[in-house]
C-alpha atoms as a PDB file:
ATOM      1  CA  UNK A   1       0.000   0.000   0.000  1.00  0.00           C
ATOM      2  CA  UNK A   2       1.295   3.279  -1.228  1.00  0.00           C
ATOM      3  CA  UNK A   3       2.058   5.933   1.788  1.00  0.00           C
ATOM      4  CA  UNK A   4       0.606   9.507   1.087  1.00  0.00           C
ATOM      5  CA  UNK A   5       2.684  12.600   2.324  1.00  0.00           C
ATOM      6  CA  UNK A   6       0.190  13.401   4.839  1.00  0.00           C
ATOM      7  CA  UNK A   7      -0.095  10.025   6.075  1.00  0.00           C
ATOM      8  CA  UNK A   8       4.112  10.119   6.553  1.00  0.00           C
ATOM      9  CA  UNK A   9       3.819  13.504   8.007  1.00  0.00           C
ATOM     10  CA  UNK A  10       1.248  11.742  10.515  1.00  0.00           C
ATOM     11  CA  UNK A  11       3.433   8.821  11.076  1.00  0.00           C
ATOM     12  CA  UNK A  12       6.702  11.345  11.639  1.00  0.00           C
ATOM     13  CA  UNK A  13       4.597  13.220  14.001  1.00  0.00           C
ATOM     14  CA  UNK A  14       3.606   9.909  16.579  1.00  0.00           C
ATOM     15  CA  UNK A  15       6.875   8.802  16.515  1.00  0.00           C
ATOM     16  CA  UNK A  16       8.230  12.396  17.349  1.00  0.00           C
ATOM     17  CA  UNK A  17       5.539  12.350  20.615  1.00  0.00           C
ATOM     18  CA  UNK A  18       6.796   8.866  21.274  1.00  0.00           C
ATOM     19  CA  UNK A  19      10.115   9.769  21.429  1.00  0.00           C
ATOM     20  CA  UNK A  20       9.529  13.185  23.887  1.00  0.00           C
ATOM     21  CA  UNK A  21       7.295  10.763  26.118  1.00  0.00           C
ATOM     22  CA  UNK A  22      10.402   8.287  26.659  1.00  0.00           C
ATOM     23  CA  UNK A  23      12.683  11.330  27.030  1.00  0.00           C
ATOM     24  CA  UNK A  24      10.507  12.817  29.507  1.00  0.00           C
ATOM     25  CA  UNK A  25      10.909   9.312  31.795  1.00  0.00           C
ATOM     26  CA  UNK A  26      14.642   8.926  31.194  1.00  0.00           C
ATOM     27  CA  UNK A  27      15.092  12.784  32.360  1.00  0.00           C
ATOM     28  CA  UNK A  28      12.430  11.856  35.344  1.00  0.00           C
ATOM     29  CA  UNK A  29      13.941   8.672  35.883  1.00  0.00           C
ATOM     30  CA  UNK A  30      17.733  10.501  36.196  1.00  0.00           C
ATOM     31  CA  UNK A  31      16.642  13.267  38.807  1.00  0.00           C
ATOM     32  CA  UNK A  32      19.113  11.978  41.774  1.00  0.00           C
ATOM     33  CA  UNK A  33      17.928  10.979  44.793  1.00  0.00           C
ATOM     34  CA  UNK A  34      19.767  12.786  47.316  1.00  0.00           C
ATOM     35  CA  UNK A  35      19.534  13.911  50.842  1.00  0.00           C
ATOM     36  CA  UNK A  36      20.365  17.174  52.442  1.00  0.00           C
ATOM     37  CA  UNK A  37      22.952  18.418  54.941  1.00  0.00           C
ATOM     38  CA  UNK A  38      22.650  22.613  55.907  1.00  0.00           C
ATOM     39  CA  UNK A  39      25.097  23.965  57.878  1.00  0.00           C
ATOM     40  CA  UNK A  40      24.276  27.804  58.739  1.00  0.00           C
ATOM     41  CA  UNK A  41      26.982  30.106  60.517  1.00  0.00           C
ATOM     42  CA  UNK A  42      25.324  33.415  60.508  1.00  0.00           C
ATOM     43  CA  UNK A  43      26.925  35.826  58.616  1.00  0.00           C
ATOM     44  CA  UNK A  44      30.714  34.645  56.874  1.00  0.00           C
ATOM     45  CA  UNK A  45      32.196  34.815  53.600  1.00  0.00           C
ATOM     46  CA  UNK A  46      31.688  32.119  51.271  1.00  0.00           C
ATOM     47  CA  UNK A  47      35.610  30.881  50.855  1.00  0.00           C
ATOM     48  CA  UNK A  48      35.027  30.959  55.068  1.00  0.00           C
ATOM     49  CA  UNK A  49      32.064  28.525  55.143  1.00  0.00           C
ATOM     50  CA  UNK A  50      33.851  26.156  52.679  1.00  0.00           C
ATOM     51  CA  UNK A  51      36.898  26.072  54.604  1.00  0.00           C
ATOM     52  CA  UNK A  52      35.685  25.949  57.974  1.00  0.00           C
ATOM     53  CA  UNK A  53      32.171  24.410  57.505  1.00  0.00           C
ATOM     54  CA  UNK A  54      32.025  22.018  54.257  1.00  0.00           C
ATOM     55  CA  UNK A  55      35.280  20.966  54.307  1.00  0.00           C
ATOM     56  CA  UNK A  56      35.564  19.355  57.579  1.00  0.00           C
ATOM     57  CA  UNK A  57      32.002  17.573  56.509  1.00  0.00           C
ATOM     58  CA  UNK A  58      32.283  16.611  52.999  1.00  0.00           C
ATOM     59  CA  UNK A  59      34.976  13.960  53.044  1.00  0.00           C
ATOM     60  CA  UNK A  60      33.078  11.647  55.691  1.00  0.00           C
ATOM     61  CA  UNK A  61      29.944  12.342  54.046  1.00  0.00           C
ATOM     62  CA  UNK A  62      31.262  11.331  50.951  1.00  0.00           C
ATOM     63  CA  UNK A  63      31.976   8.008  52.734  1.00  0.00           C
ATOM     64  CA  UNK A  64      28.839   6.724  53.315  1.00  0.00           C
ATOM     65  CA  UNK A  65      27.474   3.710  52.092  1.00  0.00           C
ATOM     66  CA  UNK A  66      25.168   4.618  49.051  1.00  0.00           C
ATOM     67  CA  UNK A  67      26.913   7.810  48.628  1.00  0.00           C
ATOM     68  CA  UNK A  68      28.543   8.527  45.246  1.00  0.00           C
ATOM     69  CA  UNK A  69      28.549  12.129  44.518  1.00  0.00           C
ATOM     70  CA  UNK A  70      28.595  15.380  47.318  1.00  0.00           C
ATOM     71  CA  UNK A  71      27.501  18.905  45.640  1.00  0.00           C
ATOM     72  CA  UNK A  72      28.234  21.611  48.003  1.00  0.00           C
ATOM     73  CA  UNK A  73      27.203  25.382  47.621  1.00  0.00           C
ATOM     74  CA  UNK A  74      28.050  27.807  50.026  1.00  0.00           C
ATOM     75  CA  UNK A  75      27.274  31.366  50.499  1.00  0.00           C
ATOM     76  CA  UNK A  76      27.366  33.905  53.036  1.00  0.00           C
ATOM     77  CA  UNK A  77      25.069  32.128  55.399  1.00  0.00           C
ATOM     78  CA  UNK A  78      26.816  29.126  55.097  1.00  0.00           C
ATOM     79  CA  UNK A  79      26.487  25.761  53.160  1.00  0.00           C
ATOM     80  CA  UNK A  80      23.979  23.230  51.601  1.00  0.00           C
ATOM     81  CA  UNK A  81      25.539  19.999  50.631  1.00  0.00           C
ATOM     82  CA  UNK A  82      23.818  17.784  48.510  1.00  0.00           C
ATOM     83  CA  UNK A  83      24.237  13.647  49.036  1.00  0.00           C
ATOM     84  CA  UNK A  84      23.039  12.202  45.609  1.00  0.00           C
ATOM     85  CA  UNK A  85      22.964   8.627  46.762  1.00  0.00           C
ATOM     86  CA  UNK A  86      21.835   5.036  45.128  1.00  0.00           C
ATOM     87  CA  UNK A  87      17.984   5.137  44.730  1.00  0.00           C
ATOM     88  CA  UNK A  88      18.620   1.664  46.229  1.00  0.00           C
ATOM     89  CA  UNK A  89      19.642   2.445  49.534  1.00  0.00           C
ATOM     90  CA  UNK A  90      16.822   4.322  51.823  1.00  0.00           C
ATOM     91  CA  UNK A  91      17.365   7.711  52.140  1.00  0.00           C
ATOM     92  CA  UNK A  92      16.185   7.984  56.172  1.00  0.00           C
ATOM     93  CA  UNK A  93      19.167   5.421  55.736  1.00  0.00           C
ATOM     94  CA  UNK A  94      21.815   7.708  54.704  1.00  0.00           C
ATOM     95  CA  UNK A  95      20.266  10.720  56.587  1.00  0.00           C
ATOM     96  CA  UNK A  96      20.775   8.493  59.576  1.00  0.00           C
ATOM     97  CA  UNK A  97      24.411   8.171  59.012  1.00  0.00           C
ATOM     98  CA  UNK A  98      24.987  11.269  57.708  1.00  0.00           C
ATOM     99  CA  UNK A  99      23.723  13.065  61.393  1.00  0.00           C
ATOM    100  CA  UNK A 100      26.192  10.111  62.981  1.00  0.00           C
ATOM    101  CA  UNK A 101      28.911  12.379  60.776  1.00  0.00           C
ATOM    102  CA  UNK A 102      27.398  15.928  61.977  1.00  0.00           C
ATOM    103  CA  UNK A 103      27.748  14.562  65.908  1.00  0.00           C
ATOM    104  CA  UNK A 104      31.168  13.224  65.650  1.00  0.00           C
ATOM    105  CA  UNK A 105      32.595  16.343  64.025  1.00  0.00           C
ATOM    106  CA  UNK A 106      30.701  18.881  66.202  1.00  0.00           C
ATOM    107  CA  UNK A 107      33.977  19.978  67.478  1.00  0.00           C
ATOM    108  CA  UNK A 108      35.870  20.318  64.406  1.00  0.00           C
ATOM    109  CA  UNK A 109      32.952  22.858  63.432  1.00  0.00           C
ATOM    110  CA  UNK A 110      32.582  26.706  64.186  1.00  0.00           C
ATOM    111  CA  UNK A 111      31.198  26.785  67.951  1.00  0.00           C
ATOM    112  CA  UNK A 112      28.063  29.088  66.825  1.00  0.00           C
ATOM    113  CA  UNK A 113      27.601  26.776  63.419  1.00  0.00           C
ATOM    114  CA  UNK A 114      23.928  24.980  63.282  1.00  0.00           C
ATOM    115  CA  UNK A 115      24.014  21.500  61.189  1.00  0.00           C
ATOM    116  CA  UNK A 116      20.826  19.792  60.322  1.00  0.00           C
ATOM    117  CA  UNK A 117      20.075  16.946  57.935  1.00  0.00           C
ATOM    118  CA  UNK A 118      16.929  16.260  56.051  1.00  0.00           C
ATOM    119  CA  UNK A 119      15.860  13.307  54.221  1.00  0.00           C
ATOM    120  CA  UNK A 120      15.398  14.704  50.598  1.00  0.00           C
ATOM    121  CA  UNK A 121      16.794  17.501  48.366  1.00  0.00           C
ATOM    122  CA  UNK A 122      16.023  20.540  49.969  1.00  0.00           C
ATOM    123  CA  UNK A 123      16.767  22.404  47.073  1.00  0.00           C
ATOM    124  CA  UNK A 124      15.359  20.891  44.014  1.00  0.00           C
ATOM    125  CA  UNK A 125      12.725  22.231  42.001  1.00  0.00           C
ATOM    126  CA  UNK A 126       8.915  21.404  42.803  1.00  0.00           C
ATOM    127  CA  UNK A 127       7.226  19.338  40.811  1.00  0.00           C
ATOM    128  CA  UNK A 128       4.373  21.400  39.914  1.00  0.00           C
ATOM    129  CA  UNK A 129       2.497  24.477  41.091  1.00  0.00           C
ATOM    130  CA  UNK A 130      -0.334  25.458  41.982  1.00  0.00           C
ATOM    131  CA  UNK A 131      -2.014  29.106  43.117  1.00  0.00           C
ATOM    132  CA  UNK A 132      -4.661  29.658  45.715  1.00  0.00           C
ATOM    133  CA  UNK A 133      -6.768  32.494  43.912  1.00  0.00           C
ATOM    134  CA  UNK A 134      -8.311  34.631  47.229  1.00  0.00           C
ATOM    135  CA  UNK A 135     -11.568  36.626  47.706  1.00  0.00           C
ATOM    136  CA  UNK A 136      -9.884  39.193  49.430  1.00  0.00           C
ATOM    137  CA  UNK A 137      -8.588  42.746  47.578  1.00  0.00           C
ATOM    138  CA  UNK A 138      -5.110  41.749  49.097  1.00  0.00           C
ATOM    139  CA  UNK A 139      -3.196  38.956  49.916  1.00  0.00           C
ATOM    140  CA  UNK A 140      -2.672  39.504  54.259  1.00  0.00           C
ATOM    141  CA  UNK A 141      -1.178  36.839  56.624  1.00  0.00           C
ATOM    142  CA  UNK A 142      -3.776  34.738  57.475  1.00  0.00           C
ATOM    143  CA  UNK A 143      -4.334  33.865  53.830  1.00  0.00           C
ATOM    144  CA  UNK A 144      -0.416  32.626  54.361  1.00  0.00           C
ATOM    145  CA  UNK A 145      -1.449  30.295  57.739  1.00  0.00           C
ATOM    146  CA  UNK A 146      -4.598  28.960  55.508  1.00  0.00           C
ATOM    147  CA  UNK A 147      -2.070  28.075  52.464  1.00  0.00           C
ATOM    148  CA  UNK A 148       0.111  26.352  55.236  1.00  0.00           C
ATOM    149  CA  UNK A 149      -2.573  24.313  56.613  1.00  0.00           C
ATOM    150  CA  UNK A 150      -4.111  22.951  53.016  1.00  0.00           C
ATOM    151  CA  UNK A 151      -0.270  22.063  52.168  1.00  0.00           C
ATOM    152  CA  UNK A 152       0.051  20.031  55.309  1.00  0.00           C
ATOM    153  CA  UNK A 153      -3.442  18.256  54.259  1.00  0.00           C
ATOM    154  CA  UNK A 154      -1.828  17.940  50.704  1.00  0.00           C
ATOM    155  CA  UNK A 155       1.128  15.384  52.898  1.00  0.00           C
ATOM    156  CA  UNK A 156      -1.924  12.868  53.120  1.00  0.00           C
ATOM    157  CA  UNK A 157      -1.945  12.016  49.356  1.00  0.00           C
ATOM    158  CA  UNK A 158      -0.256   9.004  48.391  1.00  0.00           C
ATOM    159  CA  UNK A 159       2.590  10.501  45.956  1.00  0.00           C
ATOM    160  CA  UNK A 160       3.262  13.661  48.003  1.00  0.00           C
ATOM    161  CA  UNK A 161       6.729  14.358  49.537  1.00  0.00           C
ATOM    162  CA  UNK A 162       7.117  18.059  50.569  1.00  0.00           C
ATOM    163  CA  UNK A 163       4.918  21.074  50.294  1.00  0.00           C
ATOM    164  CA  UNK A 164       6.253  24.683  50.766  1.00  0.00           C
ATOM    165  CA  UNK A 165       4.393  27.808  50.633  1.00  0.00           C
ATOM    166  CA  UNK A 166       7.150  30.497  49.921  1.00  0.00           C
ATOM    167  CA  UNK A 167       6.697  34.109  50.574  1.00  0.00           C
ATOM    168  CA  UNK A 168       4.914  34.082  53.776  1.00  0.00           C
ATOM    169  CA  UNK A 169       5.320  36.637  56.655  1.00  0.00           C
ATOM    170  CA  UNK A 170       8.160  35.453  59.018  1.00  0.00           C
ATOM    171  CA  UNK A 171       8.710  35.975  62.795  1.00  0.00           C
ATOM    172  CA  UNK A 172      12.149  36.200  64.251  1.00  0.00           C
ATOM    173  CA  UNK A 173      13.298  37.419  67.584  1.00  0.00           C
ATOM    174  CA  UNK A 174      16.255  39.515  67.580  1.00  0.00           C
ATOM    175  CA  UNK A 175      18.958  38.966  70.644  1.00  0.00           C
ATOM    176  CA  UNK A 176      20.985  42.088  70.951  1.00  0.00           C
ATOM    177  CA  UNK A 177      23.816  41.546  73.862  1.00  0.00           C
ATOM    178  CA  UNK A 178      25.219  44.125  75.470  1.00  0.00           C
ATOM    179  CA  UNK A 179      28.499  43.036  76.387  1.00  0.00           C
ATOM    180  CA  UNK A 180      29.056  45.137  79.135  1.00  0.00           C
ATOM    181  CA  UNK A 181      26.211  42.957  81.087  1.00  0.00           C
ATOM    182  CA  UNK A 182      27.423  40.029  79.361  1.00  0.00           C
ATOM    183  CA  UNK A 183      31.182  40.355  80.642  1.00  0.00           C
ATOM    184  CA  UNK A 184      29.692  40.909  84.319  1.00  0.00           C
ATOM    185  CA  UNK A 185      28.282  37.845  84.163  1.00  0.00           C
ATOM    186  CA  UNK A 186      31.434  36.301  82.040  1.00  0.00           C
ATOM    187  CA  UNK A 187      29.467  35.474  79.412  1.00  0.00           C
ATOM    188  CA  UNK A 188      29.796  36.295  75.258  1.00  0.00           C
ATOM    189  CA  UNK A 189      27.974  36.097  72.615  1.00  0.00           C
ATOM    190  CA  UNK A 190      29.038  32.200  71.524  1.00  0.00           C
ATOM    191  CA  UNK A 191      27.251  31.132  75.488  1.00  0.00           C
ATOM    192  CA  UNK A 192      24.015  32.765  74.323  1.00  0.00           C
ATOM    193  CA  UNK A 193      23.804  30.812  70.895  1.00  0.00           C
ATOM    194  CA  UNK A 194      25.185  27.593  72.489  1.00  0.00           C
ATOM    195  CA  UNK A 195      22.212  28.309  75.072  1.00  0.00           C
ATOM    196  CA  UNK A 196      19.788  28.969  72.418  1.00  0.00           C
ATOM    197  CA  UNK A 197      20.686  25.599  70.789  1.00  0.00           C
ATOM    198  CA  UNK A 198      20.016  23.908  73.718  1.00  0.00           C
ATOM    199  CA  UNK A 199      16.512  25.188  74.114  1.00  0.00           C
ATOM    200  CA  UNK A 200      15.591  23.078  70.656  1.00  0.00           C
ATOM    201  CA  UNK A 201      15.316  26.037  68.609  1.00  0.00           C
ATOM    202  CA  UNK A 202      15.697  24.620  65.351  1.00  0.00           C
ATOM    203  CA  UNK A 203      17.255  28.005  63.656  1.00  0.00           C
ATOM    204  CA  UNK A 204      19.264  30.691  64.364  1.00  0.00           C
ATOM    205  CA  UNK A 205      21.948  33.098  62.908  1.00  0.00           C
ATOM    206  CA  UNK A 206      24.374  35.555  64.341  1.00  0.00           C
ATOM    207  CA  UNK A 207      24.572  39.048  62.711  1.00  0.00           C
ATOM    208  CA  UNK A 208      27.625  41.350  63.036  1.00  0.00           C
ATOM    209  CA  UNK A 209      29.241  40.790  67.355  1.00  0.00           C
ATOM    210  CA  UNK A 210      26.280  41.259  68.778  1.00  0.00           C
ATOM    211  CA  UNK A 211      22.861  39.883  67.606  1.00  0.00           C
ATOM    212  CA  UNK A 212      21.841  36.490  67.718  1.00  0.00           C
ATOM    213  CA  UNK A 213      18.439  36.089  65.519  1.00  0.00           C
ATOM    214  CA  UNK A 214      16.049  33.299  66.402  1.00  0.00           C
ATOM    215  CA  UNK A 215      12.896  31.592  63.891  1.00  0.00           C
ATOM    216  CA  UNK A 216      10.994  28.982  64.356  1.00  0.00           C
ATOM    217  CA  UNK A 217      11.563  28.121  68.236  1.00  0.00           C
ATOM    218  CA  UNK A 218      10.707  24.441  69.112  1.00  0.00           C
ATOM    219  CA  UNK A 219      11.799  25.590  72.952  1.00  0.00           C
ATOM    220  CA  UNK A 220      10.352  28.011  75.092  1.00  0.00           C
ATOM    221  CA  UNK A 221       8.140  31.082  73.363  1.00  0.00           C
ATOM    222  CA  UNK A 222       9.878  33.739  75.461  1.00  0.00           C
ATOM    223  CA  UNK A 223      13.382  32.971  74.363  1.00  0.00           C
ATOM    224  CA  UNK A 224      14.557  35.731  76.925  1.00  0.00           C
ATOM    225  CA  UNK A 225      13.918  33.209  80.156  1.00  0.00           C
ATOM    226  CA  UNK A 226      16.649  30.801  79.082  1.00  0.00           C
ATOM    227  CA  UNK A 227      19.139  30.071  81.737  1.00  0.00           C
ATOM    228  CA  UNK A 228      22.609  31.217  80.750  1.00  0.00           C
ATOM    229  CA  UNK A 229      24.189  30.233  83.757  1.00  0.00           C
ATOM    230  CA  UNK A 230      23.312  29.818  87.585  1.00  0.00           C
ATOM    231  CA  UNK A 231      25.436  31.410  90.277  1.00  0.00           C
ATOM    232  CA  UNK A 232      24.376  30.386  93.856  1.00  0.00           C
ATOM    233  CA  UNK A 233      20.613  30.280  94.016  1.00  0.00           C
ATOM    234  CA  UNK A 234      20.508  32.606  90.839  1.00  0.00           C
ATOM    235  CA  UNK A 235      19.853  32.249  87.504  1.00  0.00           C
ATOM    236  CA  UNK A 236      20.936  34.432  85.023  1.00  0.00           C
ATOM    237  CA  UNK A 237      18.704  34.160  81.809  1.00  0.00           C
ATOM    238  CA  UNK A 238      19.218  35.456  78.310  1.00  0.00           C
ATOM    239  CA  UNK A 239      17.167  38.762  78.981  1.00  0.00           C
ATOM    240  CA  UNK A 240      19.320  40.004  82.181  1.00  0.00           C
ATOM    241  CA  UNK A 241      22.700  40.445  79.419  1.00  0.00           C
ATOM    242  CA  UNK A 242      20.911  41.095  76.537  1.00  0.00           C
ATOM    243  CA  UNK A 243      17.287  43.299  75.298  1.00  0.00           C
ATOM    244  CA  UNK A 244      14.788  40.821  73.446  1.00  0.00           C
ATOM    245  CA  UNK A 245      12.842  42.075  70.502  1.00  0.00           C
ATOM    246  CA  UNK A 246      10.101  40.185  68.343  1.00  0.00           C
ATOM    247  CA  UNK A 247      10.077  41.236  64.322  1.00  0.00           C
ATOM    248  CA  UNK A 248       7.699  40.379  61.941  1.00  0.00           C
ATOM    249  CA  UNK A 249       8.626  40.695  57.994  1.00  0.00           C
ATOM    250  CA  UNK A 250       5.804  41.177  55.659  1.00  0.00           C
ATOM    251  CA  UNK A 251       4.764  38.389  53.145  1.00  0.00           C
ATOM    252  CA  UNK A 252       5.300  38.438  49.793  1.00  0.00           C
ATOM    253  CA  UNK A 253       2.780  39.914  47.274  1.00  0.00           C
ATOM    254  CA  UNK A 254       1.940  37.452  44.560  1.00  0.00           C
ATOM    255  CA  UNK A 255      -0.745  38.191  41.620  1.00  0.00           C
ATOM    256  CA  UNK A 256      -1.754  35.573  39.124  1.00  0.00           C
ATOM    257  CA  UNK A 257      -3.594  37.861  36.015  1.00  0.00           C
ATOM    258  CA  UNK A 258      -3.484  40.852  38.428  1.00  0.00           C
ATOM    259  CA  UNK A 259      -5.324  39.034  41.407  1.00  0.00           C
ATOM    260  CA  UNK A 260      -3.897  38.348  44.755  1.00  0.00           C
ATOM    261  CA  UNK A 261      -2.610  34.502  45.262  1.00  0.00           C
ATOM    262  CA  UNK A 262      -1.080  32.738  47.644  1.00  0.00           C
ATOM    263  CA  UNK A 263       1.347  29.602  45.478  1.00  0.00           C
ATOM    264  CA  UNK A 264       1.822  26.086  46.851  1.00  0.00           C
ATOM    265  CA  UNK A 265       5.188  24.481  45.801  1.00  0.00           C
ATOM    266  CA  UNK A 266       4.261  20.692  45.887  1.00  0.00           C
ATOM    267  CA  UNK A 267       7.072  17.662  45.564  1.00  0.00           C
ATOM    268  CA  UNK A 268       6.342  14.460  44.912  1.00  0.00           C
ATOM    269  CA  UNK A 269       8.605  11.249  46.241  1.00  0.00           C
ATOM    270  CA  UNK A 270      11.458  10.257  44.397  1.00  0.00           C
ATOM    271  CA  UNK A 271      10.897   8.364  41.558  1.00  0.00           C
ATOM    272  CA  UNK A 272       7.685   8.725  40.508  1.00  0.00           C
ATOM    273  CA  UNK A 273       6.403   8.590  36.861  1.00  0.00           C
ATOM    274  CA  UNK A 274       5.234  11.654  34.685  1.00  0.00           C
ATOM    275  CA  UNK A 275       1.652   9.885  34.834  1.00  0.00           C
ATOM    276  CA  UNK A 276       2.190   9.292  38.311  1.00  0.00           C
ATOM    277  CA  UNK A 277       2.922  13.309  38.832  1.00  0.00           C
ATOM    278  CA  UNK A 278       0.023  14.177  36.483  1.00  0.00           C
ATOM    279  CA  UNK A 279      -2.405  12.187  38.446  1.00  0.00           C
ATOM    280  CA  UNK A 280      -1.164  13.976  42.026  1.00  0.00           C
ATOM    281  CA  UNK A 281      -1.638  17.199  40.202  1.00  0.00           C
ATOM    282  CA  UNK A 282      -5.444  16.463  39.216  1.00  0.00           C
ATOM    283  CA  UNK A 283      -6.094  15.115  43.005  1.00  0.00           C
ATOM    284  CA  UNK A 284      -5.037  18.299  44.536  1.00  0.00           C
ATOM    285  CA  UNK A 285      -6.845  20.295  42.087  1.00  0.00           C
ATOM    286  CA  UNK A 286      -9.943  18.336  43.006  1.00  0.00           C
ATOM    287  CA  UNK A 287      -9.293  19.473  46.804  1.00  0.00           C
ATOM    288  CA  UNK A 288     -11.640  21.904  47.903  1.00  0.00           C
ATOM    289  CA  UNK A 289     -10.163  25.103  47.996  1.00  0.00           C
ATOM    290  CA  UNK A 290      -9.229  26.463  51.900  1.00  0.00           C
ATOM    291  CA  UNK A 291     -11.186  29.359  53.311  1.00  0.00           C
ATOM    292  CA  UNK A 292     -10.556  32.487  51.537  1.00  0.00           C
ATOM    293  CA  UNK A 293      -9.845  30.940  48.354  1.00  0.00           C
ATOM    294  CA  UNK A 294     -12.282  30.376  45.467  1.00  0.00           C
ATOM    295  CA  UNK A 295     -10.593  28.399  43.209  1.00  0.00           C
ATOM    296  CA  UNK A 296      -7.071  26.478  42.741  1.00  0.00           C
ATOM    297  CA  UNK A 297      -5.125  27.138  39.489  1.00  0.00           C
ATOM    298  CA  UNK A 298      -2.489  25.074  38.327  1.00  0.00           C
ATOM    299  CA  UNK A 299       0.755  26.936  37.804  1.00  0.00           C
ATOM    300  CA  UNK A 300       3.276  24.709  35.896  1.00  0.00           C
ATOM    301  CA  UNK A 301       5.374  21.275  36.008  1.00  0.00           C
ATOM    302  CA  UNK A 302       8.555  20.591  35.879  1.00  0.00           C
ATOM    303  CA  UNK A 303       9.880  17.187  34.150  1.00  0.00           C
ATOM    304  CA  UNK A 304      13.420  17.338  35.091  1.00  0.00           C
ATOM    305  CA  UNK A 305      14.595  19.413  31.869  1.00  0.00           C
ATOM    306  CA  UNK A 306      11.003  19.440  30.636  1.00  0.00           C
ATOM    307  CA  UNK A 307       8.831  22.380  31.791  1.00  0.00           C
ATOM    308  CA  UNK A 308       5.657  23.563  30.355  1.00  0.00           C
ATOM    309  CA  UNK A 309       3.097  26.054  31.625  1.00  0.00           C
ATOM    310  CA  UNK A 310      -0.316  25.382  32.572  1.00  0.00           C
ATOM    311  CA  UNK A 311      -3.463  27.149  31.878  1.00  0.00           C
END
């Protein structure tokens, strides 16, 4: 049977599709699995974190079992490495041994340096997006808390990993010593952060000699009663060498088509098909959207390489 032009133009075109589909899987299929190790150190130099904070780190990191490749950025705030690690081998497995590494180097580390490990890459790009379209003439920060809340409902679906909502309002506490209490007491500015630490707070930086900035407190809400030290019968806390203040940034203001949103970065586990990702991206937009919201608008994906907007 004779084959028409149109019918080979046809024919060129499916096999074209074809071959995008299978390169969309291979890129998919190569993302690395990889798992996380920040080390913070308040404010530095870059050549200064690598030197003092990655490179006492990297080479036992690199030894782990499953490991074969550590990617390391760091930056003024200190350093993310990146263990890209045989999809075989669990990564709560290597996470495990990579915070038995953190513990048994804590002293070759800055004193003020923070260290924590997560289970996944921190830092890769989410797998699709999706924007919360709100009632309201402005996008204020309970419309951030709601966001929060529907991403943490988002965890319950079967392929979801991670869910961040970026741009929301954030509260730090700012620790400003004065030294000349401080010295009384003969105390610095390393005793408060090491103090800090101890009260679980999960982050903190140290800004110029005499600031120590606190987010995200696991410990006690009024950072200023931790215990320094106790002399006698008296305790001196936080607040007697140093003057406590609570600050509040502002959001970020996001429009989609000139209307106030609120965007949901959402991350599915490691190894999942493009289907598989296409069918977690119709299930949330089936959710019903959180209060304050009237509708849920997909974004874009991202396919490895492959990225494509959605309308």
């Amino acid at each position: 049977m004779r084959t028409t032009p149109r019918k080979l133009i046809l024919l060129m075109l499916a096999l074209l599709i074809a071959s995008c589909a299978q390169r969309k899987e291979s890129f998919r299929a190569a993302v690395p699995t990889a798992v996380t190790v920040e080390a913070t150190w308040g404010k530095t130099s870059p050549t200064a974190a690598a030197e003092q904070l990655a490179k006492p780190l990297e080479h036992e990191l690199a030894a782990i079992s499953g490991v074969y490749r550590t990617v390391t950025h760091c930056d003024s705030g200190g350093c993310r490495i990146l263990l890209q690690h045989d999809p075989n081998v669990p990564a709560d497995k290597v996470a495990f041994a990579a915070n038995a590494v953190v513990k048994r180097l804590k002293d070759a580390l800055p004193q003020d340096a923070t260290v924590s490990v997560y289970a996944s890459n921190t830092g890769r790009a989410p797998d699709f997006v999706v924007a919360l379209m709100l009632d309201a003439p402005d996008v204020a920060a309970e419309h951030h808390a709601t966001a929060l809340q529907f991403a943490a409902d988002l965890l319950r679906l079967p392929t979801v990993e991670k869910c961040d909502v970026p741009g929301g309002p954030k509260e730090e506490t700012n620790i400003v010593i004065n030294q000349q209490r401080a010295a009384s007491h003969g105390l610095t500015l390393p005793d408060v952060a090491e103090a800090i630490k101890r009260a679980k707070t999960q982050t903190i930086r140290t800004n110029e000699r005499t600031t120590v900035t606190v987010r995200q407190s696991d410990g006690p809400a009024d950072v200023g009663s931790v215990v320094l030290k106790t002399v006698g019968n008296a305790a001196i806390r936080i607040e007697d060498v140093a003057d406590v203040k609570k600050v509040t940034t502002p959001g970020a203001v996001v429009h989609v088509n000139g209307r106030p949103a609120v965007l949901v970065h959402v991350f599915v586990r490691s190894g999942a098909s493009s289907d598989e990702v296409g069918a977690c991206l119709r299930r949330v937009l089936e959710q019903r959207p959180p209060a304050g919201a009237s509708r849920i608008v997909p974004i874009g994906m991202n396919r490895g390489w492959w990225a494509q907007p959605l309308r």
